[in-house]
PDB file of N, CA and C in Angstrom:
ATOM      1  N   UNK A   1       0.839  -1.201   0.000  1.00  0.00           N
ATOM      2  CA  UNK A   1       0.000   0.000   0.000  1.00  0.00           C
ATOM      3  C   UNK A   1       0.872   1.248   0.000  1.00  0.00           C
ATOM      4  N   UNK A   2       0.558   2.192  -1.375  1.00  0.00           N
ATOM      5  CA  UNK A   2       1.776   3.435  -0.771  1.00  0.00           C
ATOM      6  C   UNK A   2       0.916   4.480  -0.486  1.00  0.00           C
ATOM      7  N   UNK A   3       1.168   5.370   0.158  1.00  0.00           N
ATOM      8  CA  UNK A   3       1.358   6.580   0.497  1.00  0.00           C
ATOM      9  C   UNK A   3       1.224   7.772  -0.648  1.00  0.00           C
ATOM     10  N   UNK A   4      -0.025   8.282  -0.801  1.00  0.00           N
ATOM     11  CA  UNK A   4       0.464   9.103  -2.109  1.00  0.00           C
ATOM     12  C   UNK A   4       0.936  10.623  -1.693  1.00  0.00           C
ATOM     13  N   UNK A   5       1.583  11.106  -2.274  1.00  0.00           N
ATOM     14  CA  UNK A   5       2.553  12.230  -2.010  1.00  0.00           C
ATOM     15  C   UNK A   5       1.570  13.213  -2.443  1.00  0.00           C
ATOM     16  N   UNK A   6       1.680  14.050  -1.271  1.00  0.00           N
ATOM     17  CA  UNK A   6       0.899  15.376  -1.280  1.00  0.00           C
ATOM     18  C   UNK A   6       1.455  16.854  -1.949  1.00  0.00           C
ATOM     19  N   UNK A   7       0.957  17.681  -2.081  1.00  0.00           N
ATOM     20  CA  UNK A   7       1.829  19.145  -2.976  1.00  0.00           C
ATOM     21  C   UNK A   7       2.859  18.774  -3.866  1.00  0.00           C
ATOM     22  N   UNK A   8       3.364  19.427  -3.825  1.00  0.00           N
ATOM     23  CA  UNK A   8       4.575  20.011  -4.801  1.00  0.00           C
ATOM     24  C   UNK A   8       5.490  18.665  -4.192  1.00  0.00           C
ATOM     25  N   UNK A   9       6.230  17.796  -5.258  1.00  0.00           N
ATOM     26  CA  UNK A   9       7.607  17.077  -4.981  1.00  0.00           C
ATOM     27  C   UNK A   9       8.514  18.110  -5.408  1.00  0.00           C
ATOM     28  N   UNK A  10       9.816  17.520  -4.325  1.00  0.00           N
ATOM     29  CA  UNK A  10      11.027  18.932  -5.145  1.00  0.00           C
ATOM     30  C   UNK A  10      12.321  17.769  -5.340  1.00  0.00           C
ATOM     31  N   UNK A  11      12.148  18.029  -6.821  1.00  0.00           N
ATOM     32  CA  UNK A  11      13.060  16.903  -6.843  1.00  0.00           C
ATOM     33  C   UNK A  11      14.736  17.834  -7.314  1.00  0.00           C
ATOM     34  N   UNK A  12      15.917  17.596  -7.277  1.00  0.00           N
ATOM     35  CA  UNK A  12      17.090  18.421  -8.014  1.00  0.00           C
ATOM     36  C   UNK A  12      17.240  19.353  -8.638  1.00  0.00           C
ATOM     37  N   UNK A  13      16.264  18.712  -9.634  1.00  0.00           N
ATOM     38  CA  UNK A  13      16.435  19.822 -10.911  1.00  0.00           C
ATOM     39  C   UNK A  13      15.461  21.110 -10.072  1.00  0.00           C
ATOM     40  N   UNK A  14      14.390  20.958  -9.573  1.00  0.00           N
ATOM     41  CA  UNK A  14      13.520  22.568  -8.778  1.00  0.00           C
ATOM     42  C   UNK A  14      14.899  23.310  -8.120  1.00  0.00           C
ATOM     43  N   UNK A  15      15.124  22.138  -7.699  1.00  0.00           N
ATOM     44  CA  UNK A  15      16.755  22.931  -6.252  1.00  0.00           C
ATOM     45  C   UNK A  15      18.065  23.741  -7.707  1.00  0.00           C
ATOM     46  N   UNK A  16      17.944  23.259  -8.416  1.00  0.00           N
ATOM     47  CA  UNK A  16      18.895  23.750  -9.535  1.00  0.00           C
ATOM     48  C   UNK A  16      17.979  24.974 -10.562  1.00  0.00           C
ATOM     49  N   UNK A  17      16.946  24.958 -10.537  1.00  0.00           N
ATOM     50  CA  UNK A  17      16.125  25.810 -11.210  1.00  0.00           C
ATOM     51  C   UNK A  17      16.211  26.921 -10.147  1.00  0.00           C
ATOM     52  N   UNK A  18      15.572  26.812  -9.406  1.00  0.00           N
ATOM     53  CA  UNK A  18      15.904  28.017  -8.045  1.00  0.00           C
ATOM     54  C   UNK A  18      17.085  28.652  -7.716  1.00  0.00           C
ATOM     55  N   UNK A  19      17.943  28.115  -7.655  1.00  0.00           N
ATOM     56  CA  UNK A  19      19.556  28.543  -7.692  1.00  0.00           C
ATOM     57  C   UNK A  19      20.134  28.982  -9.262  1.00  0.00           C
ATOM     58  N   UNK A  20      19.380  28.683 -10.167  1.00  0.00           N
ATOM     59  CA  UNK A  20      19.933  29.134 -11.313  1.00  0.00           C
ATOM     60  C   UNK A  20      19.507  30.529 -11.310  1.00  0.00           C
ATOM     61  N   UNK A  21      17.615  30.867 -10.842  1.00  0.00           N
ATOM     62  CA  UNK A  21      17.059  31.866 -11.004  1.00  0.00           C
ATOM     63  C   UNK A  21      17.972  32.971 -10.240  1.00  0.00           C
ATOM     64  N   UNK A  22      18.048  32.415  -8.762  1.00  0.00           N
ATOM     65  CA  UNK A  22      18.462  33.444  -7.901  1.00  0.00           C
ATOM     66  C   UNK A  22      19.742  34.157  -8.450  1.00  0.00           C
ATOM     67  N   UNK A  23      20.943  33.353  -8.890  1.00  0.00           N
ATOM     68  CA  UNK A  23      21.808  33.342  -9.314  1.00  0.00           C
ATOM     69  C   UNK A  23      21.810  34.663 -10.900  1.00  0.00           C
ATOM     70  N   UNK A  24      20.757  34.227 -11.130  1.00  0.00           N
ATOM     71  CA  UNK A  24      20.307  35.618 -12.725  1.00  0.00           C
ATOM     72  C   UNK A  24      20.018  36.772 -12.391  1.00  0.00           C
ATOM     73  N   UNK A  25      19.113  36.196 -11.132  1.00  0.00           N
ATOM     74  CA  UNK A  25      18.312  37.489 -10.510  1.00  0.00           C
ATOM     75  C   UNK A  25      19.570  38.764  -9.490  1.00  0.00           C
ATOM     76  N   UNK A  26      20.445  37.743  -9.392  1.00  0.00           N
ATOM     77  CA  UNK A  26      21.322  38.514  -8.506  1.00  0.00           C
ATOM     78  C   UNK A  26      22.556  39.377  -9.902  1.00  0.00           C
ATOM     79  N   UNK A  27      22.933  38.735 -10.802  1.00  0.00           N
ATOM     80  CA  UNK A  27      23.659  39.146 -11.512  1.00  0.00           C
ATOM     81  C   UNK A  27      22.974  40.305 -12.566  1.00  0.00           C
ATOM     82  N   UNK A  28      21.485  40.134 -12.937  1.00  0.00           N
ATOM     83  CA  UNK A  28      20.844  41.497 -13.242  1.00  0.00           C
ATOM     84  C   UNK A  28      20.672  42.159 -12.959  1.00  0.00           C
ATOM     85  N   UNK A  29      20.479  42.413 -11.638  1.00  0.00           N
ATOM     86  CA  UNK A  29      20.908  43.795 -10.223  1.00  0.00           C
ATOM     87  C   UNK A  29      21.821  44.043 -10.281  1.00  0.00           C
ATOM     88  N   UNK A  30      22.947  43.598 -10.318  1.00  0.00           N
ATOM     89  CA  UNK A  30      24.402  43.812 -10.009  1.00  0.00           C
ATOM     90  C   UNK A  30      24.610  44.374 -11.222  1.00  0.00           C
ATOM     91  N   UNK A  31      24.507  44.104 -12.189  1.00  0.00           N
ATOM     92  CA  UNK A  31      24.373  44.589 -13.944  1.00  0.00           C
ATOM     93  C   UNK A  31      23.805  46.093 -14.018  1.00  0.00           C
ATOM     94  N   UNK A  32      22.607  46.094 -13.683  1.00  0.00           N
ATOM     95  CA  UNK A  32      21.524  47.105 -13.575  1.00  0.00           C
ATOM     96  C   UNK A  32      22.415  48.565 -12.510  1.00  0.00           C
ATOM     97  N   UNK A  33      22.697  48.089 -11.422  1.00  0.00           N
ATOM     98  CA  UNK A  33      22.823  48.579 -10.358  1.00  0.00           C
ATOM     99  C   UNK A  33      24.548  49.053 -10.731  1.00  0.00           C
ATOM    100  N   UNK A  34      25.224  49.120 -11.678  1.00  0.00           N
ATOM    101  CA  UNK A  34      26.519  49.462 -12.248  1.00  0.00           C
ATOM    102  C   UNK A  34      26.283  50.289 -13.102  1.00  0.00           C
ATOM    103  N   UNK A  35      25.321  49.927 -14.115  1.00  0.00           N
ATOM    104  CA  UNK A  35      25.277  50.594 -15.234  1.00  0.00           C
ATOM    105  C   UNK A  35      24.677  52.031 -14.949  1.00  0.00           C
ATOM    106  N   UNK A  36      23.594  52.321 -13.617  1.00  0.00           N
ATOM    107  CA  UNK A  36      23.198  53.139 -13.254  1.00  0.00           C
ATOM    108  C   UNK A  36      24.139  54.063 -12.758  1.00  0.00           C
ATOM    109  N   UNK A  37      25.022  53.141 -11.642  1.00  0.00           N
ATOM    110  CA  UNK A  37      26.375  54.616 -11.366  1.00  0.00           C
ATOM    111  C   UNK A  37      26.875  55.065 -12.319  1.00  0.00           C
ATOM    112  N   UNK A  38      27.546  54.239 -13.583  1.00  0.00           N
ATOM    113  CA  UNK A  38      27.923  54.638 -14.505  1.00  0.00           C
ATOM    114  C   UNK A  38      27.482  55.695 -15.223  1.00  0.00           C
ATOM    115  N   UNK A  39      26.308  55.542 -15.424  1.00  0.00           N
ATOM    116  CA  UNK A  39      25.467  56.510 -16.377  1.00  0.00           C
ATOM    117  C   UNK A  39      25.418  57.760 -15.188  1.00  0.00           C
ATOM    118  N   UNK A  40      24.697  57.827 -14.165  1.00  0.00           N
ATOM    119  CA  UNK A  40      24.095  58.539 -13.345  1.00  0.00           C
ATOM    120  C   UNK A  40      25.621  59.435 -12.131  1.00  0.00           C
ATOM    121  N   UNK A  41      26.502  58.408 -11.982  1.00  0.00           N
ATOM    122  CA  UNK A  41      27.426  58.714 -11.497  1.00  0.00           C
ATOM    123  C   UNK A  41      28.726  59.130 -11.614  1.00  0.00           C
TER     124      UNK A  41
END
């Protein structure tokens, strides 16, 4: 008899999708957030 699995499974690839995002999300700020001193500063 199994057990059926409730919500969301998180299997690797979510844990690697998430860390890829954060990882973009942090380097387009950092991008963004240069180009602004540059221009502005």
């Amino acid at each position: 008899m199994r057990i059926p699995e409730e919500g969301i499974t998180w299997h690797y690839t979510t844990w690697l999708n998430i860390t890829f995002l954060l990882l973009a999300a942090t380097l387009l700020v950092r991008s963004c957030a240069l180009a602004a001193l540059r221009c502005c500063g």
